[in-house]
PDB file of N, CA and C in Angstrom:
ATOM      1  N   UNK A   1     -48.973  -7.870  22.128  1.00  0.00           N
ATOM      2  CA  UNK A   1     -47.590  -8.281  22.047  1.00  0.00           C
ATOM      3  C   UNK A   1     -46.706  -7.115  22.499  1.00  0.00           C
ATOM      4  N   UNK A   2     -45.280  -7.426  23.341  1.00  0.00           N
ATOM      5  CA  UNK A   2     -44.978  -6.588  23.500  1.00  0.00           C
ATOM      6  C   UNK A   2     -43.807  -5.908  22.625  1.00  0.00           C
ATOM      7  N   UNK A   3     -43.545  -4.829  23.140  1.00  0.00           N
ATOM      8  CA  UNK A   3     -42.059  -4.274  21.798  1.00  0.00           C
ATOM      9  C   UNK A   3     -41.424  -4.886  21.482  1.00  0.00           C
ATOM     10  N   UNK A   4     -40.615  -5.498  22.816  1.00  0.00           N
ATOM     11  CA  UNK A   4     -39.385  -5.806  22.698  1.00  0.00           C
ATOM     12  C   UNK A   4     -39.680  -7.505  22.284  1.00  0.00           C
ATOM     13  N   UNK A   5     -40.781  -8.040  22.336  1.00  0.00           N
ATOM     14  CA  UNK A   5     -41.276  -9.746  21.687  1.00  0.00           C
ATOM     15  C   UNK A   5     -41.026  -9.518  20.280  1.00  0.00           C
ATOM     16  N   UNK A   6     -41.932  -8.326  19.555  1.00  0.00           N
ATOM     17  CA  UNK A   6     -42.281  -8.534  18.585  1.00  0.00           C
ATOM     18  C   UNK A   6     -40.975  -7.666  17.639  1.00  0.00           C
ATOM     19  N   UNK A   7     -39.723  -7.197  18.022  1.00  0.00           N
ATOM     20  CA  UNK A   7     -38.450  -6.677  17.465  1.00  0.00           C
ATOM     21  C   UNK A   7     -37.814  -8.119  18.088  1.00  0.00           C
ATOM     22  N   UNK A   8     -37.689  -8.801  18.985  1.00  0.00           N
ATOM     23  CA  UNK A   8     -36.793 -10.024  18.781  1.00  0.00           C
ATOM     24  C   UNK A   8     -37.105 -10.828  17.925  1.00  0.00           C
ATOM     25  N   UNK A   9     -38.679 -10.924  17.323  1.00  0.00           N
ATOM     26  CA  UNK A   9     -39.099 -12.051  16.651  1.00  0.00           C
ATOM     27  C   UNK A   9     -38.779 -11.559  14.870  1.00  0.00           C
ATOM     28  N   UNK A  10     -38.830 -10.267  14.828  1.00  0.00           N
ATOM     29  CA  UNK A  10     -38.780  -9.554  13.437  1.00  0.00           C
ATOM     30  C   UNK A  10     -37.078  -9.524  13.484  1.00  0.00           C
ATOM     31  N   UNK A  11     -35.983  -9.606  14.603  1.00  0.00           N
ATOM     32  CA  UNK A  11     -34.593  -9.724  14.465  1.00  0.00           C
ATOM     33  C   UNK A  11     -34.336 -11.084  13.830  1.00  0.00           C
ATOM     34  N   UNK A  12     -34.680 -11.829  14.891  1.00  0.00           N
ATOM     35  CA  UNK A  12     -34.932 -13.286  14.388  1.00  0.00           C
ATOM     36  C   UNK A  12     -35.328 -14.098  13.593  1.00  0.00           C
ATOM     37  N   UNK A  13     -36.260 -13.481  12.419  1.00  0.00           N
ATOM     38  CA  UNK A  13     -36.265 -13.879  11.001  1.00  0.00           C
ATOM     39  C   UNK A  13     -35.962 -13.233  10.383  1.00  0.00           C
ATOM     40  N   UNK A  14     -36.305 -11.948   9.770  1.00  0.00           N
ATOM     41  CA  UNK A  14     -35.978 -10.933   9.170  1.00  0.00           C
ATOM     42  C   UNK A  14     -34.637 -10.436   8.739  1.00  0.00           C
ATOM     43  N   UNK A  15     -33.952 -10.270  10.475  1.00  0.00           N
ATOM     44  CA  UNK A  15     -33.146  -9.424  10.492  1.00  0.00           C
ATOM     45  C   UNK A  15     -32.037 -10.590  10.371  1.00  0.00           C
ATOM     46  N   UNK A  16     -32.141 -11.552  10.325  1.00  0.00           N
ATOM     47  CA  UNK A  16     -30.845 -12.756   9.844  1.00  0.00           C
ATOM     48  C   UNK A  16     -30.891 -12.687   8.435  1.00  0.00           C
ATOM     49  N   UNK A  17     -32.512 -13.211   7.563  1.00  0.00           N
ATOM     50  CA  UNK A  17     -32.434 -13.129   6.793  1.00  0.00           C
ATOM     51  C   UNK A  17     -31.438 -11.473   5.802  1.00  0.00           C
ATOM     52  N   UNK A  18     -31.843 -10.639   6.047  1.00  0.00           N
ATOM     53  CA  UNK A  18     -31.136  -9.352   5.665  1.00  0.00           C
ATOM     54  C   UNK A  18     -29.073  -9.593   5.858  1.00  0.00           C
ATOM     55  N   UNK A  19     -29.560  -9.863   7.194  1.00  0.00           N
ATOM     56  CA  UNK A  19     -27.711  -9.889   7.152  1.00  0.00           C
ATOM     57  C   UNK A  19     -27.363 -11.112   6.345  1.00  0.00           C
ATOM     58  N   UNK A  20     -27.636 -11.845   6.520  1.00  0.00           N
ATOM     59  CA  UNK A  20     -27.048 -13.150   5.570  1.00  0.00           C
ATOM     60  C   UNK A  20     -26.990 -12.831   3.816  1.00  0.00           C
ATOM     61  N   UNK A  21     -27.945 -11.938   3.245  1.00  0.00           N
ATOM     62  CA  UNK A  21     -28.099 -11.653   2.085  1.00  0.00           C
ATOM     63  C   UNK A  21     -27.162  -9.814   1.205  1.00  0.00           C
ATOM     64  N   UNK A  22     -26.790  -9.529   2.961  1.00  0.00           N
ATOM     65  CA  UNK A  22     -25.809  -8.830   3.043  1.00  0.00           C
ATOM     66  C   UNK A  22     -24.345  -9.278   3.237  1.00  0.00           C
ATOM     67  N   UNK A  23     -23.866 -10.234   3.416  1.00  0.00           N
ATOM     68  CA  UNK A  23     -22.942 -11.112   3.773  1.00  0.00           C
ATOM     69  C   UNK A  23     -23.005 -11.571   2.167  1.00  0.00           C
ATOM     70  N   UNK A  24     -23.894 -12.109   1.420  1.00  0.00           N
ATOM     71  CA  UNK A  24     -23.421 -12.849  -0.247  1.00  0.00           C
ATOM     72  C   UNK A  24     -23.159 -11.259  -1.110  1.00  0.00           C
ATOM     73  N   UNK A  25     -24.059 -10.462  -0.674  1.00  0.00           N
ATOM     74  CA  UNK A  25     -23.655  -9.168  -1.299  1.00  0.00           C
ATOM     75  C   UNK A  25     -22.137  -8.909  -1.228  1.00  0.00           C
ATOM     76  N   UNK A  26     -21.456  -8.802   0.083  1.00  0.00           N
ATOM     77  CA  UNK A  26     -20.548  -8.084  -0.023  1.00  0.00           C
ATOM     78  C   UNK A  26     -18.848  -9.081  -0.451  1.00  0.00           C
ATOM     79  N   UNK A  27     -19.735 -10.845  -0.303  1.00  0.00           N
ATOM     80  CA  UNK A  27     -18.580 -11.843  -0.894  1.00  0.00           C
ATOM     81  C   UNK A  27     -18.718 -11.668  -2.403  1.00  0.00           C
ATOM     82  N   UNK A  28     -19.991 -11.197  -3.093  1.00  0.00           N
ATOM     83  CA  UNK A  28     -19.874 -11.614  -4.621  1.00  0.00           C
ATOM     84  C   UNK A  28     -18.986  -9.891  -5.235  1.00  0.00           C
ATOM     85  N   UNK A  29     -19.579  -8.778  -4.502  1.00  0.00           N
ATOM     86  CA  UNK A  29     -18.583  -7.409  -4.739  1.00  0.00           C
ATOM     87  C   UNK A  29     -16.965  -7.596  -4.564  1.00  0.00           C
ATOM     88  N   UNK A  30     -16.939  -8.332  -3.869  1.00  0.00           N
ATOM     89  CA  UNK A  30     -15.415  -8.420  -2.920  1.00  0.00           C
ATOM     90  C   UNK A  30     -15.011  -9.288  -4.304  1.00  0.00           C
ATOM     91  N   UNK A  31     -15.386 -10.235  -4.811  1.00  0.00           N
ATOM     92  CA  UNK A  31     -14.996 -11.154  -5.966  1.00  0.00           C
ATOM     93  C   UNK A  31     -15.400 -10.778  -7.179  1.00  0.00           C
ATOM     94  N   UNK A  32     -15.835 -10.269  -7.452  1.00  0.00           N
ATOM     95  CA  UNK A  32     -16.363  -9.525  -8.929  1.00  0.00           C
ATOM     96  C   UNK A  32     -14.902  -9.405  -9.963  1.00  0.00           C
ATOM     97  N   UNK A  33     -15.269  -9.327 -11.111  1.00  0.00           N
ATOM     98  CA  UNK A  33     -13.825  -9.353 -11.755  1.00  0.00           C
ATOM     99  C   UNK A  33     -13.852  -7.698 -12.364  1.00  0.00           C
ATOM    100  N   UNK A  34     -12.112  -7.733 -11.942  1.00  0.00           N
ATOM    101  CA  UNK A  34     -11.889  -6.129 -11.982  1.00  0.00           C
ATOM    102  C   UNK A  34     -11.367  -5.577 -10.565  1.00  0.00           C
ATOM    103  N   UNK A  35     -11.941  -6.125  -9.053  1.00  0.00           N
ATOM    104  CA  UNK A  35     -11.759  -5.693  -7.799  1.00  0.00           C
ATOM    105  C   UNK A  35     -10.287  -5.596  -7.725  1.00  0.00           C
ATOM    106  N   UNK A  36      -9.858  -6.906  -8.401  1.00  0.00           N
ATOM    107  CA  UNK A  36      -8.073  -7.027  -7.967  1.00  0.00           C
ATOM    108  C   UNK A  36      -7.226  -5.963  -8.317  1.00  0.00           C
ATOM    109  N   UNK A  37      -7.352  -5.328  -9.591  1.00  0.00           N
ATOM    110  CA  UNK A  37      -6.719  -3.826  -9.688  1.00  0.00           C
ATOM    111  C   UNK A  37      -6.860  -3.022  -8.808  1.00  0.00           C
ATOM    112  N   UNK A  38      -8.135  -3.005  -8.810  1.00  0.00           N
ATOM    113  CA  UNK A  38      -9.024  -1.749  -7.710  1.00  0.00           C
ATOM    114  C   UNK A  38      -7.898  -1.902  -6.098  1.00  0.00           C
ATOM    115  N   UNK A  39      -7.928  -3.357  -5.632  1.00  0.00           N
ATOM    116  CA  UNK A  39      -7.727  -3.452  -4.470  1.00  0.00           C
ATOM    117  C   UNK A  39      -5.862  -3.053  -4.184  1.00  0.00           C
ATOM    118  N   UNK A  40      -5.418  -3.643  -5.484  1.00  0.00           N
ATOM    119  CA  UNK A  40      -3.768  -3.419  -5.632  1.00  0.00           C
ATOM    120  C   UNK A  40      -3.657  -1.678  -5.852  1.00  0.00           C
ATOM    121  N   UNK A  41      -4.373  -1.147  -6.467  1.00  0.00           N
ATOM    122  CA  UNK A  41      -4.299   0.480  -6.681  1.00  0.00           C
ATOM    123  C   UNK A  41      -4.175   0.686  -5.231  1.00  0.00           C
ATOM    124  N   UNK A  42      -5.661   0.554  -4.198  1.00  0.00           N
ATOM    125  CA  UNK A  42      -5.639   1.019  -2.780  1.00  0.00           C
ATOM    126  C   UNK A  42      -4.856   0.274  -2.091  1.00  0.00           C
ATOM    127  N   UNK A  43      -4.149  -0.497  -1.947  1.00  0.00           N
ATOM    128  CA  UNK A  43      -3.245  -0.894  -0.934  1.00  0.00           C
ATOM    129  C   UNK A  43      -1.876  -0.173  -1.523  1.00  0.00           C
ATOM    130  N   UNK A  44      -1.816   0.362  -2.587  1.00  0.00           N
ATOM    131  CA  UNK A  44      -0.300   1.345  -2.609  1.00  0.00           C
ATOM    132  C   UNK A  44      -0.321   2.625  -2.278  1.00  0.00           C
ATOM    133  N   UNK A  45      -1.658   2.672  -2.514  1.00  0.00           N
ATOM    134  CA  UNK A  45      -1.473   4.752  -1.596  1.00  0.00           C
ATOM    135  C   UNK A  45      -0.458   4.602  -0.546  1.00  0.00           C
ATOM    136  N   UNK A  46      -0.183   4.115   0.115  1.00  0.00           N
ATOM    137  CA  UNK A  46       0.822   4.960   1.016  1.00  0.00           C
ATOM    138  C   UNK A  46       2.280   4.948   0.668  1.00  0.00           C
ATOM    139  N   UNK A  47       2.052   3.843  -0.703  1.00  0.00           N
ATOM    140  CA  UNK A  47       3.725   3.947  -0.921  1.00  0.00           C
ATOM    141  C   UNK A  47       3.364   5.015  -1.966  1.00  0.00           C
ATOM    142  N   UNK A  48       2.633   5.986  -2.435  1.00  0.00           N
ATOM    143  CA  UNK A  48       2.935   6.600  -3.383  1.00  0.00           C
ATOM    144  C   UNK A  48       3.819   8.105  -2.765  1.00  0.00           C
ATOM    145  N   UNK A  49       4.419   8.714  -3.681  1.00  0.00           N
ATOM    146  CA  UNK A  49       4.961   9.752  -3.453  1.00  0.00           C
ATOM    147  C   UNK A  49       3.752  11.022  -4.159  1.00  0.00           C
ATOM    148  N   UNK A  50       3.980  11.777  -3.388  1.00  0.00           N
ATOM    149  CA  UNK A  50       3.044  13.525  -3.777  1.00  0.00           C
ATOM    150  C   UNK A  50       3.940  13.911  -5.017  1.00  0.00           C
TER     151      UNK A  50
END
């Protein structure tokens, strides 16, 4: 088999599977309870004053 067969075929199951399970990872972090402070804290840094 050659390299580049057997890395399209390991992209092609594998490597979907991984991103897709990286994709619920980063929707259930993004929604977790608690983020909404977190996210309202970092979107005011720039209005804060030194």
């Amino acid at each position: 088999m050659e390299t580049y067969t057997a890395m399209r075929h390991f992209a092609d199951s594998w490597g979907l599977l991984g991103m897709a399970l990286f994709f619920v990872f980063v929707v259930l972090f993004t929604f977790r309870p608690g983020a909404g402070k977190m996210a309202k804290d970092a979107a005011s840094i720039p209005l804060k004053e030194d």
